[in-house]
C-alpha atoms as a PDB file:
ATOM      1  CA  UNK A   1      -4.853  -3.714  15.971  1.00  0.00           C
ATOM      2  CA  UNK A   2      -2.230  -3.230  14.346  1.00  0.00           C
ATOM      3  CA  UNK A   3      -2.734  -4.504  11.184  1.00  0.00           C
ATOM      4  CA  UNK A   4      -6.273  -2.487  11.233  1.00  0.00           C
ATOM      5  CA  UNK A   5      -4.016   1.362  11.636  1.00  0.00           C
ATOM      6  CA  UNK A   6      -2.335   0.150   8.674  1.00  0.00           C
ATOM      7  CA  UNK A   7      -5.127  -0.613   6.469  1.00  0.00           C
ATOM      8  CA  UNK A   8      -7.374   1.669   8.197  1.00  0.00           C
ATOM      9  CA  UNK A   9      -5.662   4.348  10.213  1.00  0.00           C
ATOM     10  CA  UNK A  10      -5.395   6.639  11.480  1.00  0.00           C
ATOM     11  CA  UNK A  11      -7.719   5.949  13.537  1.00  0.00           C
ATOM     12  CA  UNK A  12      -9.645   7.871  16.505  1.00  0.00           C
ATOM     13  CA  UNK A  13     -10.141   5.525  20.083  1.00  0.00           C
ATOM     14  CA  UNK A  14     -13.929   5.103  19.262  1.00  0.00           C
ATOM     15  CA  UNK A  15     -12.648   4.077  15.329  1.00  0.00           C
ATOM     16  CA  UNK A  16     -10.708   1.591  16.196  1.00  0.00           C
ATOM     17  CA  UNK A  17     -13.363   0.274  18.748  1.00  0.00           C
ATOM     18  CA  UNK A  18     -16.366  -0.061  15.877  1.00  0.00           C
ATOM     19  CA  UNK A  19     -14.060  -1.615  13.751  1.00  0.00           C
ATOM     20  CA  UNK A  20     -12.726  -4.399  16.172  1.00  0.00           C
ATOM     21  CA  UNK A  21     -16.086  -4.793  17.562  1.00  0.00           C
ATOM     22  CA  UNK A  22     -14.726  -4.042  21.057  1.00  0.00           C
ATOM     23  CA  UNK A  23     -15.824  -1.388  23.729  1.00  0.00           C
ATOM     24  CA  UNK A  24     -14.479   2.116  23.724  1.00  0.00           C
ATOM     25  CA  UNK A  25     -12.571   1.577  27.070  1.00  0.00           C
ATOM     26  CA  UNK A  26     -11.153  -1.767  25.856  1.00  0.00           C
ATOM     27  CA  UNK A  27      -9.273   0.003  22.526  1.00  0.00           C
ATOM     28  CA  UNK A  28      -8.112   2.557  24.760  1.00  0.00           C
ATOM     29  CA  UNK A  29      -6.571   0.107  26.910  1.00  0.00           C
ATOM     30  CA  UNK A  30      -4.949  -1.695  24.693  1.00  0.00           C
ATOM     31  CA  UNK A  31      -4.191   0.948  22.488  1.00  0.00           C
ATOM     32  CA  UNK A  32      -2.513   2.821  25.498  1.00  0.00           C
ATOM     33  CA  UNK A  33      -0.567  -0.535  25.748  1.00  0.00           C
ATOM     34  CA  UNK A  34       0.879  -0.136  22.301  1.00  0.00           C
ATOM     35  CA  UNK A  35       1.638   3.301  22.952  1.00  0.00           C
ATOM     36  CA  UNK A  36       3.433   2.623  26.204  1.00  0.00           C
ATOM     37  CA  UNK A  37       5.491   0.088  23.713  1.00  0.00           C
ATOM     38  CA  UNK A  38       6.381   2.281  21.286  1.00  0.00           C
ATOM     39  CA  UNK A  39       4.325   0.759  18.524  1.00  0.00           C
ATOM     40  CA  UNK A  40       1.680   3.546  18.271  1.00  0.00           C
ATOM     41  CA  UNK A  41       1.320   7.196  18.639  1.00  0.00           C
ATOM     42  CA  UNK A  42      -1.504   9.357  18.697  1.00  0.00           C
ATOM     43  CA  UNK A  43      -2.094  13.005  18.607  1.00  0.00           C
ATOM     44  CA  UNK A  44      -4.758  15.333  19.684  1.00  0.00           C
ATOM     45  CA  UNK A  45      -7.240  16.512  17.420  1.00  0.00           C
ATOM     46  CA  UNK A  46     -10.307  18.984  17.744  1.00  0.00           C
ATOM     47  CA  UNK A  47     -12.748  18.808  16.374  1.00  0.00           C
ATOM     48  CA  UNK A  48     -15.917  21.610  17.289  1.00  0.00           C
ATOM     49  CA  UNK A  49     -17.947  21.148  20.421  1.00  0.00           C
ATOM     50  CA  UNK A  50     -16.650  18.694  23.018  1.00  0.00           C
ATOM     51  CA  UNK A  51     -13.290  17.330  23.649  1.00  0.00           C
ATOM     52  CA  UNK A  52     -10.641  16.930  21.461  1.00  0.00           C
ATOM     53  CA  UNK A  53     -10.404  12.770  20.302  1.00  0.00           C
ATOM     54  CA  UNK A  54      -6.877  10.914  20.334  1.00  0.00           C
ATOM     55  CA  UNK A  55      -6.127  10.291  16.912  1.00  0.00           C
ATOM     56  CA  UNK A  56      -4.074   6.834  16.426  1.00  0.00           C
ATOM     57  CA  UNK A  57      -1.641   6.101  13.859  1.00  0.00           C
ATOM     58  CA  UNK A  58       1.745   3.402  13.279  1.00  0.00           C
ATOM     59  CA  UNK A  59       4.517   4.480  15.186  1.00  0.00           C
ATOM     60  CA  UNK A  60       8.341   3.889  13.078  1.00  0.00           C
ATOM     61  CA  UNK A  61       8.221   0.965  14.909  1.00  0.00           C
ATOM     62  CA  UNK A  62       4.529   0.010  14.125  1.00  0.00           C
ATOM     63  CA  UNK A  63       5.226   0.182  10.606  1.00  0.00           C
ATOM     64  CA  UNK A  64       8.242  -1.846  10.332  1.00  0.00           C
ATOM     65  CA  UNK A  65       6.168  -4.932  11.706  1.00  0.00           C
ATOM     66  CA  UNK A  66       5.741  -5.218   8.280  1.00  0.00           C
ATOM     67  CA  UNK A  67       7.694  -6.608   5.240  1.00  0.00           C
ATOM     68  CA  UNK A  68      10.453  -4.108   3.950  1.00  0.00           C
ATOM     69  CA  UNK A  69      11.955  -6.915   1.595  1.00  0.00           C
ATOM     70  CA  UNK A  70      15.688  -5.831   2.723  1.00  0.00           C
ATOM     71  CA  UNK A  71      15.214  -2.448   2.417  1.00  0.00           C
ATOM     72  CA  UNK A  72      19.008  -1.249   2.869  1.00  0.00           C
ATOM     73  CA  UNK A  73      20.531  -4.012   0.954  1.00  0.00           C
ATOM     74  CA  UNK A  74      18.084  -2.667  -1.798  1.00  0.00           C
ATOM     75  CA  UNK A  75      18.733   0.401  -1.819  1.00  0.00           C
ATOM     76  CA  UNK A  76      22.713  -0.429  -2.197  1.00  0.00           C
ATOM     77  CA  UNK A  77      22.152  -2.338  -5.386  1.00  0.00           C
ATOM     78  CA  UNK A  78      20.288   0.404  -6.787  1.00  0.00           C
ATOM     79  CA  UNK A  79      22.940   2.805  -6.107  1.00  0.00           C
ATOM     80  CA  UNK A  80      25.374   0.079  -6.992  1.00  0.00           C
ATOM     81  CA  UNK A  81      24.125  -0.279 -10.419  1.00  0.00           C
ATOM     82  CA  UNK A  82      23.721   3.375 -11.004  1.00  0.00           C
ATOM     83  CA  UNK A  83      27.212   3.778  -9.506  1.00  0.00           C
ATOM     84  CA  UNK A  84      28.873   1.395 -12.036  1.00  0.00           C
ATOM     85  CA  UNK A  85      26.246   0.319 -15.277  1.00  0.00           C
ATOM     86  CA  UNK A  86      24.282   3.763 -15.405  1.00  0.00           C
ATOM     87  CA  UNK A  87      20.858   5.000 -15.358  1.00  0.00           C
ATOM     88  CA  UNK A  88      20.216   3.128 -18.718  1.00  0.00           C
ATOM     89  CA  UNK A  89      21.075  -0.067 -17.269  1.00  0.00           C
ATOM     90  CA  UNK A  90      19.231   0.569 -13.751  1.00  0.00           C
ATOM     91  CA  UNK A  91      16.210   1.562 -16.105  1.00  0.00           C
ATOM     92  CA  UNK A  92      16.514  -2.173 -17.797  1.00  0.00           C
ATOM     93  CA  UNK A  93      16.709  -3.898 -14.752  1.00  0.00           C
ATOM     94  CA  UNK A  94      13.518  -2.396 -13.573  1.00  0.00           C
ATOM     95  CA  UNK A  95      11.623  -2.931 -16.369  1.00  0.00           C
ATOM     96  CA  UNK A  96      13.374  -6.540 -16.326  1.00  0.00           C
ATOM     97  CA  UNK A  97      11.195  -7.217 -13.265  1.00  0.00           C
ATOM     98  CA  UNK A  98       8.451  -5.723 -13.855  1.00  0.00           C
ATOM     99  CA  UNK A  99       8.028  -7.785 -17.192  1.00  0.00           C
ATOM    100  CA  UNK A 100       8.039 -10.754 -15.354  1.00  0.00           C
ATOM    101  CA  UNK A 101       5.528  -9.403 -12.556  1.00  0.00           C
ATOM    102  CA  UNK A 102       3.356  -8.469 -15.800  1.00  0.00           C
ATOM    103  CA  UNK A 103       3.234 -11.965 -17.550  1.00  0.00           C
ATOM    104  CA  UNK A 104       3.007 -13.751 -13.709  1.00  0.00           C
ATOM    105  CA  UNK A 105      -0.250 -11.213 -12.835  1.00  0.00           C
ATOM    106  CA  UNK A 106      -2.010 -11.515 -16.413  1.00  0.00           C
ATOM    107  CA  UNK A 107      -1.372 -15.194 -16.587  1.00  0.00           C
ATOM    108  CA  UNK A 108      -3.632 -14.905 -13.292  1.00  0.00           C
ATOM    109  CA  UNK A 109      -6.328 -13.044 -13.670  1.00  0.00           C
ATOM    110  CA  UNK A 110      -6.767 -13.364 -17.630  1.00  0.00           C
ATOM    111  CA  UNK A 111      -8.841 -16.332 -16.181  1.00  0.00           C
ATOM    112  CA  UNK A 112     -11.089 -14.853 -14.165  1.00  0.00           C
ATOM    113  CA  UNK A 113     -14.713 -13.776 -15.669  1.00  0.00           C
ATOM    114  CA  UNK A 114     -15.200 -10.199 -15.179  1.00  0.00           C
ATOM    115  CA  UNK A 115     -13.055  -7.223 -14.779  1.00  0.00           C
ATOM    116  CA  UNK A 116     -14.612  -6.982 -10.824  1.00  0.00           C
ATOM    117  CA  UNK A 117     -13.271 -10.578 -10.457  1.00  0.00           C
ATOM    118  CA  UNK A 118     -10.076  -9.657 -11.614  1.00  0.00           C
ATOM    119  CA  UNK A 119      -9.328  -7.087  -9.381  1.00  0.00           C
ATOM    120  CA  UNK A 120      -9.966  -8.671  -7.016  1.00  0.00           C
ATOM    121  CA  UNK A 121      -7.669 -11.434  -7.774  1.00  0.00           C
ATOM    122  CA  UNK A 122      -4.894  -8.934  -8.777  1.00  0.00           C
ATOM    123  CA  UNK A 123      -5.538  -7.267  -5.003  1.00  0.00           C
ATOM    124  CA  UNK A 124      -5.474 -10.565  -3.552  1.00  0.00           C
ATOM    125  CA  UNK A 125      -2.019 -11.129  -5.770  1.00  0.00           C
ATOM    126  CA  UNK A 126      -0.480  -7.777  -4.597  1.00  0.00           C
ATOM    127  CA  UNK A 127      -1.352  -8.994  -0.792  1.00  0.00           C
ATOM    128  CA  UNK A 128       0.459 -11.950  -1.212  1.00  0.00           C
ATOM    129  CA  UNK A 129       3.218 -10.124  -2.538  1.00  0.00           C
ATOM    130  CA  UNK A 130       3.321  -7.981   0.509  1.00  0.00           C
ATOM    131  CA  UNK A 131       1.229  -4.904  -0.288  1.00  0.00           C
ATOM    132  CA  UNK A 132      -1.935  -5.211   1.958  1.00  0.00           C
ATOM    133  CA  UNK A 133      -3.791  -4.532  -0.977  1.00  0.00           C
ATOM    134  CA  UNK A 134      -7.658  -4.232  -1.083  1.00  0.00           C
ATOM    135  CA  UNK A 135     -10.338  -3.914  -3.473  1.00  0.00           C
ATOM    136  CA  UNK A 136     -13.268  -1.045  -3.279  1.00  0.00           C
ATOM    137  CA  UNK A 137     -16.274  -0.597  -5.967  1.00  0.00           C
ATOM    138  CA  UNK A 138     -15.744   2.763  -7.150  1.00  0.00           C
ATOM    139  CA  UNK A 139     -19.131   3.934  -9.413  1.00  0.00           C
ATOM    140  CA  UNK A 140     -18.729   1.940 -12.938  1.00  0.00           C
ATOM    141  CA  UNK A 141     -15.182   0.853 -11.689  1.00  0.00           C
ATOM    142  CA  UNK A 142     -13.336  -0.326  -8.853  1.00  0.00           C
ATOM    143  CA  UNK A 143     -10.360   1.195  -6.444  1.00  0.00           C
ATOM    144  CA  UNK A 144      -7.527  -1.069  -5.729  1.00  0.00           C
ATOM    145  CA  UNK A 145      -5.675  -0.008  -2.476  1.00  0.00           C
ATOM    146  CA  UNK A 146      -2.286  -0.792  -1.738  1.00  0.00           C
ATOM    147  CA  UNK A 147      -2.230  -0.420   2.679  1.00  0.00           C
ATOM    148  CA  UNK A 148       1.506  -1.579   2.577  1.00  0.00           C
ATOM    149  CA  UNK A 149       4.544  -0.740   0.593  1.00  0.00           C
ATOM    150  CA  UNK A 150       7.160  -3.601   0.797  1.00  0.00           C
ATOM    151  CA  UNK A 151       9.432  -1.799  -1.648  1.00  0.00           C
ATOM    152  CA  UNK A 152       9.014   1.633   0.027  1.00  0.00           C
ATOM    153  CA  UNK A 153      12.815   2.329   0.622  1.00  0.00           C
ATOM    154  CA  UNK A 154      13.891   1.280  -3.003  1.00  0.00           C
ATOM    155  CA  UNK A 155      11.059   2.888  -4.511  1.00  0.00           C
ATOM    156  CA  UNK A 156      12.233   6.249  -2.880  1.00  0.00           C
ATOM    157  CA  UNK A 157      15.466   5.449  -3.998  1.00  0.00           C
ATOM    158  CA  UNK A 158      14.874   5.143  -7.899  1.00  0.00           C
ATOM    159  CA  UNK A 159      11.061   6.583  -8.507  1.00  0.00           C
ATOM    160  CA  UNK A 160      11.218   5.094 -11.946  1.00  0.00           C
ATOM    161  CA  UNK A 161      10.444   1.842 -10.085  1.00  0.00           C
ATOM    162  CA  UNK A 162       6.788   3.523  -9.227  1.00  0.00           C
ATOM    163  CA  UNK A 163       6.282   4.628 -12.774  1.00  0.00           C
ATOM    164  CA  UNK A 164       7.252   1.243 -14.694  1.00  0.00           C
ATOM    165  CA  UNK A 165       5.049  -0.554 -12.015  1.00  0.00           C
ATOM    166  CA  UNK A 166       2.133   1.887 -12.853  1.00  0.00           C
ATOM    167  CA  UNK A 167       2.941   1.115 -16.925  1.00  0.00           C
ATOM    168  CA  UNK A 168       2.724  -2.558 -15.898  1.00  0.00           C
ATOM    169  CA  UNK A 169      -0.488  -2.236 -14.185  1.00  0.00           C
ATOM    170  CA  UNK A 170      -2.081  -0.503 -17.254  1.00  0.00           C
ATOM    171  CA  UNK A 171      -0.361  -2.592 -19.661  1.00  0.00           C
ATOM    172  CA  UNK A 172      -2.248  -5.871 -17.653  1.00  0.00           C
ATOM    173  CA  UNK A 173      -5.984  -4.194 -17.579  1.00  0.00           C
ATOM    174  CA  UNK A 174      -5.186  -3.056 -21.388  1.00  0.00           C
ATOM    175  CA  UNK A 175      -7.703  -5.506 -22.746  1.00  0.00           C
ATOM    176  CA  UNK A 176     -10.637  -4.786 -20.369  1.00  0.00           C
ATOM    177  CA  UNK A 177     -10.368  -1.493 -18.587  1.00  0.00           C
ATOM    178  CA  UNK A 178      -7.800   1.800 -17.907  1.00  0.00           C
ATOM    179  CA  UNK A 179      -6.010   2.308 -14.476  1.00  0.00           C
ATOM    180  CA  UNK A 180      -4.372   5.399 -13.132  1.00  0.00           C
ATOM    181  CA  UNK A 181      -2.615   6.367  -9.974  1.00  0.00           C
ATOM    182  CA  UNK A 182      -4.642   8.367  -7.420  1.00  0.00           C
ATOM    183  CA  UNK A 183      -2.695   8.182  -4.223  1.00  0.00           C
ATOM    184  CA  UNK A 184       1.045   7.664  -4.140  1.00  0.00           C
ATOM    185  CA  UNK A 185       2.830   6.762  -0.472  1.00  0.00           C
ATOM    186  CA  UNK A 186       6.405   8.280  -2.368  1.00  0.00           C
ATOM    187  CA  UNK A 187       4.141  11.585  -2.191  1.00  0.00           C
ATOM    188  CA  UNK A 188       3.042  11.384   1.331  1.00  0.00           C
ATOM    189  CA  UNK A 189       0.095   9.650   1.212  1.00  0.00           C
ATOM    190  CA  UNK A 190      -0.808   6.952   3.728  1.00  0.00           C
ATOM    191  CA  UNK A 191      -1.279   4.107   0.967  1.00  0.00           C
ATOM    192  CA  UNK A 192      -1.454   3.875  -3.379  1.00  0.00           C
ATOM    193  CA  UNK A 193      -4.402   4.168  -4.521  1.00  0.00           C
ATOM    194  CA  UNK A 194      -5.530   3.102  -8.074  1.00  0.00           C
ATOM    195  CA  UNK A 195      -8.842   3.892 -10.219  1.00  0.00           C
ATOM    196  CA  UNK A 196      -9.484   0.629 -12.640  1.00  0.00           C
ATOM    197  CA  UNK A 197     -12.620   1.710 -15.020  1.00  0.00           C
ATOM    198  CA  UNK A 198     -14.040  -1.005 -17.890  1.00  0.00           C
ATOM    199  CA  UNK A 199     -13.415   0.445 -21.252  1.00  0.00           C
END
């Protein structure tokens, strides 16, 4: 359950019940349960005729079930490096890693048939990295949704992190489609969203 308000949420009582499969009064149960330990929260939330629905979201909590990859010790280094090398060199080191993430990724998916196919081997990548990532046919092209950010705290910490990591993922689809940035969690939404059309 919660796995699915990540992905998914949030998430009204009779939401969360289609998508489990499960009866209305058995999400509410359990996700009164989850409330009760602090891992969800829900609000109240009109809408016309009838009354208001409970809508469910992560709690803090909730959302730090998942990976953070050290987020404080992180976010030290980056300030660390900043602190004593510069922006210059903090600017390297980010584009450091994400050269490596490039060649890893296209190594991958290069092999794959069709640009479909390798999204969805890149999304299944990014998952395994940590990202919860998905991918969505979108008209002529496809949406790849990122549910988690593992790198959250860092990536608030230094945004160029975000943009090199956007220049990577364009710089990998070069050869076979473009890819921008719809949705951006360092913006306030609830995932990143990206747009990858065929040339």
């Amino acid at each position: 359950m919660l796995l699915l308000l990540k992905t998914k949420g949030p998430l009204t009582t009779t939401g969360v019940a289609q998508e489990l499969g499960i009866t209305g009064e058995g999400a509410r149960q359990q996700l009164q349960r989850l409330a009760e330990e602090g891992w969800v929260v829900f609000e109240s939330v009109s809408r016309g005729v009838g009354r208001p629905s409970l809508m469910w979201r992560l709690s803090g909590r909730g959302n730090r079930r998942f990976p953070d990859t050290h987020a404080e010790l992180t976010v030290q280094l980056i300030s660390a490096i900043r602190d004593v090398l510069g922006d210059e060199a903090l600017g390297n080191v980010i584009s450091a890693r994400e050269h490596k993430n490039l060649l890893r990724y296209y190594d991958i998916i290069s092999l794959e048939d069709d640009l479909e196919a390798k999204v969805r081997r890149f999304a299944e990548l990014r998952s395994s990295d940590g990202y919860l990532a998905e991918c969505r046919v979108d008209g002529e092209g496809f949406l790849l949704i990122e549910n988690h950010c593992p790198i959250c705290a860092a990536a608030t910490a230094c945004h160029d992190i975000c943009k090199v990591e956007l220049q990577t993922f364009q710089q990998i689809f070069k050869e076979w489609g473009t890819v921008e940035r719809l949705d951006h969690v360092i913006e306030g939404a609830k995932h990143c969203a990206y747009r990858i059309m065929p040339l």
